[in-house]
Protein backbone atom coordinates (compact mmCIF):
# COMPACT_ATOMS: atom_id res chain seq x y z
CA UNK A 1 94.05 82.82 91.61
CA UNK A 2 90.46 83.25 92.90
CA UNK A 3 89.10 86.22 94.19
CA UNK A 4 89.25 84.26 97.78
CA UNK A 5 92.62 84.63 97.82
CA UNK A 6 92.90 87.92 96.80
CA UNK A 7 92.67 90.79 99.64
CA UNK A 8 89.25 92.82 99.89
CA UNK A 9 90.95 95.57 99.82
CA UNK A 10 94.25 97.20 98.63
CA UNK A 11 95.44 100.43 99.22
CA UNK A 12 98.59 100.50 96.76
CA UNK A 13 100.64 103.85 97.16
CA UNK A 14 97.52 105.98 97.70
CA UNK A 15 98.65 109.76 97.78
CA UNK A 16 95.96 112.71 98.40
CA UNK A 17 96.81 116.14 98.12
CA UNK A 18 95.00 118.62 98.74
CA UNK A 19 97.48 121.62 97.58
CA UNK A 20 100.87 121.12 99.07
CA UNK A 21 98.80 119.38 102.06
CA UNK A 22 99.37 115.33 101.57
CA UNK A 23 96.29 114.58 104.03
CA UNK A 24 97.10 110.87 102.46
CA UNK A 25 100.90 110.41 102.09
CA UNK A 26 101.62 106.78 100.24
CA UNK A 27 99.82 104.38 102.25
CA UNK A 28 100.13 100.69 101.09
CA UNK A 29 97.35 98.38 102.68
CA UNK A 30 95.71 94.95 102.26
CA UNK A 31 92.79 94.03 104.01
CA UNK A 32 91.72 90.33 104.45
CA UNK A 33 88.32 89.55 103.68
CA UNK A 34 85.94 89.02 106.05
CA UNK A 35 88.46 91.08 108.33
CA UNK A 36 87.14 93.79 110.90
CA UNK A 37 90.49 96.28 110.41
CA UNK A 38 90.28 100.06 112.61
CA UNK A 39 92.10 102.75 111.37
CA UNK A 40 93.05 104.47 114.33
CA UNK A 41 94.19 108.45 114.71
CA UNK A 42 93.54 111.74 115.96
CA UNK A 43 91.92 114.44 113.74
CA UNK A 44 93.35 115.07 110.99
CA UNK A 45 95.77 111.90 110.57
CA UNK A 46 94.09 110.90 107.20
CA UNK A 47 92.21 108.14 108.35
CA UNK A 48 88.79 109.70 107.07
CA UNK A 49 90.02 110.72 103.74
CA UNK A 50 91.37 106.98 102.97
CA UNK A 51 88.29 106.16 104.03
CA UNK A 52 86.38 108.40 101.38
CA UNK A 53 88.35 107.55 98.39
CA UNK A 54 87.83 104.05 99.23
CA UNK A 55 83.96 104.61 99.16
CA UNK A 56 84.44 106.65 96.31
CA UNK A 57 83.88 109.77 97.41
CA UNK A 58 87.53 111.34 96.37
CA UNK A 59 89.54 110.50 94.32
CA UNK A 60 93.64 109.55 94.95
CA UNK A 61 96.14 112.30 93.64
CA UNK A 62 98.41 109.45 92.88
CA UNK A 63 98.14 105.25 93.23
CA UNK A 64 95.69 102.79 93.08
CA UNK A 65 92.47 101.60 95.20
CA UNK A 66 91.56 97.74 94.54
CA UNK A 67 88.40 96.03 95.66
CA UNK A 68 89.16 92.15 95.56
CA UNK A 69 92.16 92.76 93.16
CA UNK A 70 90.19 94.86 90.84
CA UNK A 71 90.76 98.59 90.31
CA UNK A 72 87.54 101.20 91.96
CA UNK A 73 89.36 104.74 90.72
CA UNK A 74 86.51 104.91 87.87
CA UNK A 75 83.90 102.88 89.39
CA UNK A 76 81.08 105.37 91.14
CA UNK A 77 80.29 105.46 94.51
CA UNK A 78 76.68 104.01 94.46
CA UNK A 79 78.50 100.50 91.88
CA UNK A 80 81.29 99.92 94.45
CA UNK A 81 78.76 97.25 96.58
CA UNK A 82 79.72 99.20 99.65
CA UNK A 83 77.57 99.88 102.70
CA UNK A 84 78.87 102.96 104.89
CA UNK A 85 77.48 104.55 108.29
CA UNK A 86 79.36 108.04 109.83
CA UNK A 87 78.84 109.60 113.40
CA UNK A 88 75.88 111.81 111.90
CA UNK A 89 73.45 108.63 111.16
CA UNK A 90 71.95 111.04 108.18
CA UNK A 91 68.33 109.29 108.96
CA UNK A 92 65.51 110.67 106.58
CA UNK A 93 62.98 112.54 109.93
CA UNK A 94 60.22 111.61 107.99
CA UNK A 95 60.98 108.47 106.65
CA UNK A 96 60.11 105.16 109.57
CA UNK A 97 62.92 103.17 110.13
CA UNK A 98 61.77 100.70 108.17
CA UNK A 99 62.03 103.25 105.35
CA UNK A 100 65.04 104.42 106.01
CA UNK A 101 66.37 101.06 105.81
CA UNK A 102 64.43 100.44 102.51
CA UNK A 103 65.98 103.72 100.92
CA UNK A 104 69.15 101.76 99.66
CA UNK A 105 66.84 98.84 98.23
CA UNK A 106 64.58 101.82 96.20
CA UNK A 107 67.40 103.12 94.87
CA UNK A 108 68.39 99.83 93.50
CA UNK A 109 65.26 99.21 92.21
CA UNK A 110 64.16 96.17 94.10
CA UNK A 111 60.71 94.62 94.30
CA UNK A 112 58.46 95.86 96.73
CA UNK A 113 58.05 92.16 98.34
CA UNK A 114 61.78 91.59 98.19
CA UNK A 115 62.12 94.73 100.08
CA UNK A 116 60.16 93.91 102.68
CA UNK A 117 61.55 90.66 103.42
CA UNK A 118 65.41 92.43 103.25
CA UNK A 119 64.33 95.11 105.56
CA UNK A 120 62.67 92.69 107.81
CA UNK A 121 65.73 90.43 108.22
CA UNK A 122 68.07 93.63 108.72
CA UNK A 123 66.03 95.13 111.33
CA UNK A 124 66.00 91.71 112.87
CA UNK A 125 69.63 91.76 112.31
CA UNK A 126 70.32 94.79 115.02
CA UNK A 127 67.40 93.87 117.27
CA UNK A 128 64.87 96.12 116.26
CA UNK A 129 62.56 94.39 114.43
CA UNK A 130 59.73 95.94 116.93
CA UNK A 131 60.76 99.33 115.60
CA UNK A 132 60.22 99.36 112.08
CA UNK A 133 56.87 101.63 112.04
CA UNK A 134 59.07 104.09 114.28
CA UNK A 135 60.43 107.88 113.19
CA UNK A 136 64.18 108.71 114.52
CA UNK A 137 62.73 111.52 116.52
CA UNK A 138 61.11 108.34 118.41
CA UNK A 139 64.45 106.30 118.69
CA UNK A 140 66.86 106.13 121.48
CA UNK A 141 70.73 107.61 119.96
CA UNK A 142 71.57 103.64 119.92
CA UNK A 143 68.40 102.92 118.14
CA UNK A 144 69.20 104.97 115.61
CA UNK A 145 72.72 103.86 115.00
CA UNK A 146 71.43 100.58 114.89
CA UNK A 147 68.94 101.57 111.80
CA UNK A 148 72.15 103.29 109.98
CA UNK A 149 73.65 99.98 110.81
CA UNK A 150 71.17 98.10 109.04
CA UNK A 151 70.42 100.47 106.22
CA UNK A 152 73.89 99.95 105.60
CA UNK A 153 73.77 96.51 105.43
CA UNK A 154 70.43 95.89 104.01
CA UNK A 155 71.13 95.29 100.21
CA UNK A 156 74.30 93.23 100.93
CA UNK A 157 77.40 95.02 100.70
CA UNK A 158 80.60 93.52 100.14
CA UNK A 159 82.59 95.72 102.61
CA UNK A 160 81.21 98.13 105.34
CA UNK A 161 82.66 101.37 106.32
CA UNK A 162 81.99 103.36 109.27
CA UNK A 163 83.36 106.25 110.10
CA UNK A 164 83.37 107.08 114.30
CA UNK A 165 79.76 105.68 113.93
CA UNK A 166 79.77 105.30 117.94
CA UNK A 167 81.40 109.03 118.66
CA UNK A 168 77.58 110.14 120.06
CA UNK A 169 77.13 107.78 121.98
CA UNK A 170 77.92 107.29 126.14
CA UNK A 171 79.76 104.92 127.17
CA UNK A 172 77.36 102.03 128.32
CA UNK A 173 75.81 102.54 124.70
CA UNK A 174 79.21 102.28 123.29
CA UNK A 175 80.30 99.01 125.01
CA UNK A 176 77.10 97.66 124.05
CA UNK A 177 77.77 98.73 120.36
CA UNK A 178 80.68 97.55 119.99
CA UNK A 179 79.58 93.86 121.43
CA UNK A 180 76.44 94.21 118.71
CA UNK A 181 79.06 95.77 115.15
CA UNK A 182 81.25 91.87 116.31
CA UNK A 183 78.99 90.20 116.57
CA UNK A 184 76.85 91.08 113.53
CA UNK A 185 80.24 90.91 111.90
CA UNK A 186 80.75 87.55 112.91
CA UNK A 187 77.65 86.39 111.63
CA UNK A 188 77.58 88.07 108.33
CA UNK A 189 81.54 87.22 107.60
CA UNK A 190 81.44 90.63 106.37
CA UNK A 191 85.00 92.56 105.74
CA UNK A 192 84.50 95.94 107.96
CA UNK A 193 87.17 99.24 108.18
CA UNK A 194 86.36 100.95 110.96
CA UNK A 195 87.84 104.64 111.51
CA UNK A 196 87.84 106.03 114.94
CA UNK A 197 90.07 107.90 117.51
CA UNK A 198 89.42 105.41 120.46
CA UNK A 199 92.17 103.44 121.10
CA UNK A 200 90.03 101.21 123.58
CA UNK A 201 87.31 100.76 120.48
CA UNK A 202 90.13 99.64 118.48
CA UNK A 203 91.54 97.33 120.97
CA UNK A 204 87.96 95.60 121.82
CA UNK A 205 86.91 95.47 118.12
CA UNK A 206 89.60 94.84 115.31
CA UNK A 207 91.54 92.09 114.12
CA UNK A 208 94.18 94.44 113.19
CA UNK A 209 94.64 98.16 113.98
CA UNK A 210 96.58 100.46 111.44
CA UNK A 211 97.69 103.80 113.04
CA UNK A 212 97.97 106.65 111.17
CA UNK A 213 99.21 110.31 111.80
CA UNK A 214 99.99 113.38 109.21
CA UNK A 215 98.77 111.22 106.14
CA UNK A 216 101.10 107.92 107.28
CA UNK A 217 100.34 104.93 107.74
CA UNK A 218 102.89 103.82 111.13
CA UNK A 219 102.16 100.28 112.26
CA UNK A 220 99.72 97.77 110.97
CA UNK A 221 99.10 94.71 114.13
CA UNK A 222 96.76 92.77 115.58
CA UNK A 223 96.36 94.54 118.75
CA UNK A 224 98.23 92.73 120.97
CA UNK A 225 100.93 93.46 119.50
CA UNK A 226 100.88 96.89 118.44
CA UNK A 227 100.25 97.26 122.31
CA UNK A 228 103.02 95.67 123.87
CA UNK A 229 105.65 96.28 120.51
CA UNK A 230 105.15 99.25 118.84
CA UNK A 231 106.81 100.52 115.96
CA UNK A 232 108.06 103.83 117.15
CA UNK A 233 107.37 106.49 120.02
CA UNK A 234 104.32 108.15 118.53
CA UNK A 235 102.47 104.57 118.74
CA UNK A 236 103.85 103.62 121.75
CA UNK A 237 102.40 107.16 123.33
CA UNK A 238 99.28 107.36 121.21
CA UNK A 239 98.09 103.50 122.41
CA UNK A 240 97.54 103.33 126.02
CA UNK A 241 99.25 105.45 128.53
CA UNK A 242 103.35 104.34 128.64
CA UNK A 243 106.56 105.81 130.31
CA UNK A 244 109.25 106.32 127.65
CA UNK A 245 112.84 106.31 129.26
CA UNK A 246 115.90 107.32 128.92
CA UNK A 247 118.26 104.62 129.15
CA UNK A 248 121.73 104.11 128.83
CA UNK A 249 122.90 100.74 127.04
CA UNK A 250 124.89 97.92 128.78
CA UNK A 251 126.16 94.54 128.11
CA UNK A 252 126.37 95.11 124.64
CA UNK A 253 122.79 95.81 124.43
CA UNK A 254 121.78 92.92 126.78
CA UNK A 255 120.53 95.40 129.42
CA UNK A 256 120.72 99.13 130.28
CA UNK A 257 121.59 101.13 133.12
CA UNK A 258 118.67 103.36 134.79
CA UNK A 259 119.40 105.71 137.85
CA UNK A 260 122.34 103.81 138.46
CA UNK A 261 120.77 100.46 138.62
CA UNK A 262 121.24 97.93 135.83
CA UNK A 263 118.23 96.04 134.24
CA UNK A 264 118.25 93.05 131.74
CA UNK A 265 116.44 92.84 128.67
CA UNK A 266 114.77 89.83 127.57
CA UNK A 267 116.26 90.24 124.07
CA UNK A 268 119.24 91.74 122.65
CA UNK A 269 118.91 95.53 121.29
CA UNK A 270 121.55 97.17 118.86
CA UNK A 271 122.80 100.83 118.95
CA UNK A 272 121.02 103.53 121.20
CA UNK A 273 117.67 102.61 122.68
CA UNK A 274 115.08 104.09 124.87
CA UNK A 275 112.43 101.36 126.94
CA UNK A 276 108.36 101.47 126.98
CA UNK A 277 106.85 100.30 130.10
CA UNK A 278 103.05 100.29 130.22
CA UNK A 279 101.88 101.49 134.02
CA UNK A 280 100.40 98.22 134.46
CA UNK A 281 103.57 96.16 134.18
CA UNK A 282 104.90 98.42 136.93
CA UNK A 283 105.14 97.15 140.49
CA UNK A 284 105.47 99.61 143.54
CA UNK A 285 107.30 98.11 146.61
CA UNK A 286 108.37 100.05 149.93
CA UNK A 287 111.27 101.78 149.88
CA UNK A 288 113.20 98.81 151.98
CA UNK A 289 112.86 96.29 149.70
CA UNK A 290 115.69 98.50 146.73
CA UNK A 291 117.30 95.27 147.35
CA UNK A 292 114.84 92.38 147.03
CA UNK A 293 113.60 89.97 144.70
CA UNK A 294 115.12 88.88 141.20
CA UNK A 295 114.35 92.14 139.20
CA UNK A 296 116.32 94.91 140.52
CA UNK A 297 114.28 97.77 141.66
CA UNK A 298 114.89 101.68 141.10
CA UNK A 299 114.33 104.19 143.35
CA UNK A 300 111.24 106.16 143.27
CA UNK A 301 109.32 108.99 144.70
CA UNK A 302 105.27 109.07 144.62
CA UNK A 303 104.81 112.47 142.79
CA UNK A 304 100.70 112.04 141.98
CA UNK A 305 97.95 109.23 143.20
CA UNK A 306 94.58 109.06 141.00
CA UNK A 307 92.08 106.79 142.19
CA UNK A 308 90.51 105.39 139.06
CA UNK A 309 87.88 102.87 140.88
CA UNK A 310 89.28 99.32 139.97
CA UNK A 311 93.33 101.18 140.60
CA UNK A 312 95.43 104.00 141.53
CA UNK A 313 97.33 105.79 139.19
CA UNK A 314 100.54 106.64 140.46
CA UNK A 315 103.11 108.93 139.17
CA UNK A 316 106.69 108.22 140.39
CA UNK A 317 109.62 110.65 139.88
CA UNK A 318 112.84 108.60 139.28
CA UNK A 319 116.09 110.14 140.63
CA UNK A 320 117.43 111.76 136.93
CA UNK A 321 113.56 113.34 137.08
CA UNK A 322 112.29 111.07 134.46
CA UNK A 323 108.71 110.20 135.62
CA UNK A 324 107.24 106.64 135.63
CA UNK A 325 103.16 105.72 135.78
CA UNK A 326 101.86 102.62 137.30
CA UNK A 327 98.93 100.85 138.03
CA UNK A 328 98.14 99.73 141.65
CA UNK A 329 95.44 97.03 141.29
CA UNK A 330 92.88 96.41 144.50
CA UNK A 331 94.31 93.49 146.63
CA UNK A 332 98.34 94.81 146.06
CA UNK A 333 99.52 95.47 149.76
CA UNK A 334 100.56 99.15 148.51
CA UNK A 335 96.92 99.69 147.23
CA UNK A 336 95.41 102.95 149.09
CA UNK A 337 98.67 103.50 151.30
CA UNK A 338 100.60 105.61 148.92
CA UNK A 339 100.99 109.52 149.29
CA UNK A 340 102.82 112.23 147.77
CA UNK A 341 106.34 112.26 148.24
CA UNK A 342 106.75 108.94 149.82
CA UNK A 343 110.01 106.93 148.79
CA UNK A 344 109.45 103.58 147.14
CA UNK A 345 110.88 101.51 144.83
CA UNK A 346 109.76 100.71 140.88
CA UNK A 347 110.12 97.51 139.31
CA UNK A 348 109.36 96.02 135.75
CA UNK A 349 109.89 92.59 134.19
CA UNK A 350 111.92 92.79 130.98
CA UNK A 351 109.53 90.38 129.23
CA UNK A 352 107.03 93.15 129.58
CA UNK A 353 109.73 95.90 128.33
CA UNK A 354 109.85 96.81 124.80
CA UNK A 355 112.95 98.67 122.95
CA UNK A 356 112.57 101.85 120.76
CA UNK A 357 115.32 103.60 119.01
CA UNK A 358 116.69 106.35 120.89
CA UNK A 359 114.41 109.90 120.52
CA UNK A 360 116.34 112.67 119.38
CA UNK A 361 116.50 115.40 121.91
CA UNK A 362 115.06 118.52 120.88
């Protein structure tokens, strides 16, 4: 077996303790190479620390880090080929950026011309090849993320890390970013893990997501679909905004009853379930249309309206006081119209339904 075969990465029953706290509780990973995988989580979920004793900076209480099938646990941070950037950019305020970016090769001991040429192609790399004689005091917040960026890259690393590298950043700069870190990606082929707490960065960026929380690992998609089938109800709330219901099962699991009005299910569920609807899969029809159209409707009462620019978020309150989001696009007839307390009527295709285990209640 060649090392082409092998995963970049492998994360094989990686515990870290830190006391009694697991902050990484036995999380089993492979990453493809040439993949662009996010770790996703809030603070505190572990996601940083697997990140650390992958670079090297920790060490695992218990398990095994592999780089391309080999084992790192003795291999020093500096000898693991990796290239990492973090939220703080950690630029040198009196080094250029073209110094900063040469800091990696200097370490290494590479030749002066060599150096040059490397910096110039990895400045030219994140479009800043005008920028080079620059301090960071001088550089936009993107320009200098871009200059971590290319530090990072600039004695070819085998794998890049970054940890929230865009967290600083607005949002335009942030959009822009993340168009720039795919398609730098892209051209390099280079295998990136990507932490962050921005489910919409995750979405627009990885080929997989892996969602963690209190040292787990939960799910590991693509992000379709972790988005539209997730594992359990802490994904299914943490990705996107979702209604969770309360169901009752029917038809031998073929359907389920809401509010007194029986859905379908586009595929057959065993023992108690509850059903994820994302608001956007939600329609919102006048109250005298209960009746109409092939997917029965539930009744509904507008509790909240939120105009969000391109929609409306609405919050409905179903009958058994359950509450239901949805999305009202511009061009839908109900678009603008709806107010507090008006009676309507919910509706949801099962296709776009998917089926959890029941929640305990608490």
């Amino acid at each position: 077996m060649t090392n082409q075969l092998l995963p970049a990465v492998s994360f094989q029953g990686v515990t870290r303790r830190y006391g009694s706290v697991a902050a990484v509780n036995d999380v089993s990973l492979d990453i493809s190479p040439g993949e662009f995988f996010a770790l996703l989580g809030s603070s505190g979920s572990g996601k940083t620390t697997l990140l650390m004793l992958l670079a090297g900076f920790d060490k695992p209480t218990e398990g095994s880090v592999l780089m391309s099938g080999t084992s790192v646990s003795d291999v020093p941070p500096h000898r693991r080929q990796i290239g990492v950037v973090f939220q703080n950019y950690a630029l040198f305020p009196h080094l250029t950026a073209a110094e900063n970016v040469a800091y990696p090769l200097k370490m290494r001991g590479v030749g002066r011309a060599e150096s040059e040429t490397r910096v110039k192609t990895a400045l030219g790399l994140v479009n800043l090849t005008d920028r080079g004689s620059s301090y960071p005091s001088q550089l936009s917040g993107g320009q200098q993320q871009r200059v971590a960026l290319a530090r990072a890259l600039v004695f070819g690393p085998d794998l890049l890390l970054m940890d929230e590298p865009l967290g600083a950043l607005d949002r335009r700069l942030r959009d822009q970013m993340q168009q720039e870190l795919k398609r730098i990606q892209g051209e390099l082929g280079i295998t990136v893990i990507y932490v962050t707490h921005d489910q919409s960065e995750a979405m627009a960026m990885a080929d997989r997501i892996g969602i963690m929380a209190e040292g787990r690992l939960l799910q590991v998609a693509d992000p379709e679909t972790i988005y539209a089938k997730p594992a359990n109800h802490f994904v299914a709330r943490f990705l996107g905004d979702c209604s969770i219901l309360r169901v009752t099962e029917k038809d031998g699991g073929r359907g389920y009853e809401i509010c007194g009005v029986r859905q379908p299910l586009s595929s057959q569920a065993a023992g108690r379930f509850d059903v994820v609807v994302r608001p956007e899969n939600v329609t919102v029809h006048p109250a005298t249309e209960a009746a109409s159209g092939d997917i029965p409707g539930v009744p509904a009462t507008v509790r909240d309206v939120t105009y969000l620019g391109a929609a409306w978020r609405v919050t409905l309150e179903l009958p058994d006081r359950q509450l239901l989001l949805a999305s009202v696009v511009r061009g839908d007839r109900m678009a603008g119209h709806l107010v507090p307390g008006e009676s309507v009527v919910a509706r949801w295709s099962p296709e776009f339904v998917a089926v959890l285990p029941a929640e305990k209640s608490i």
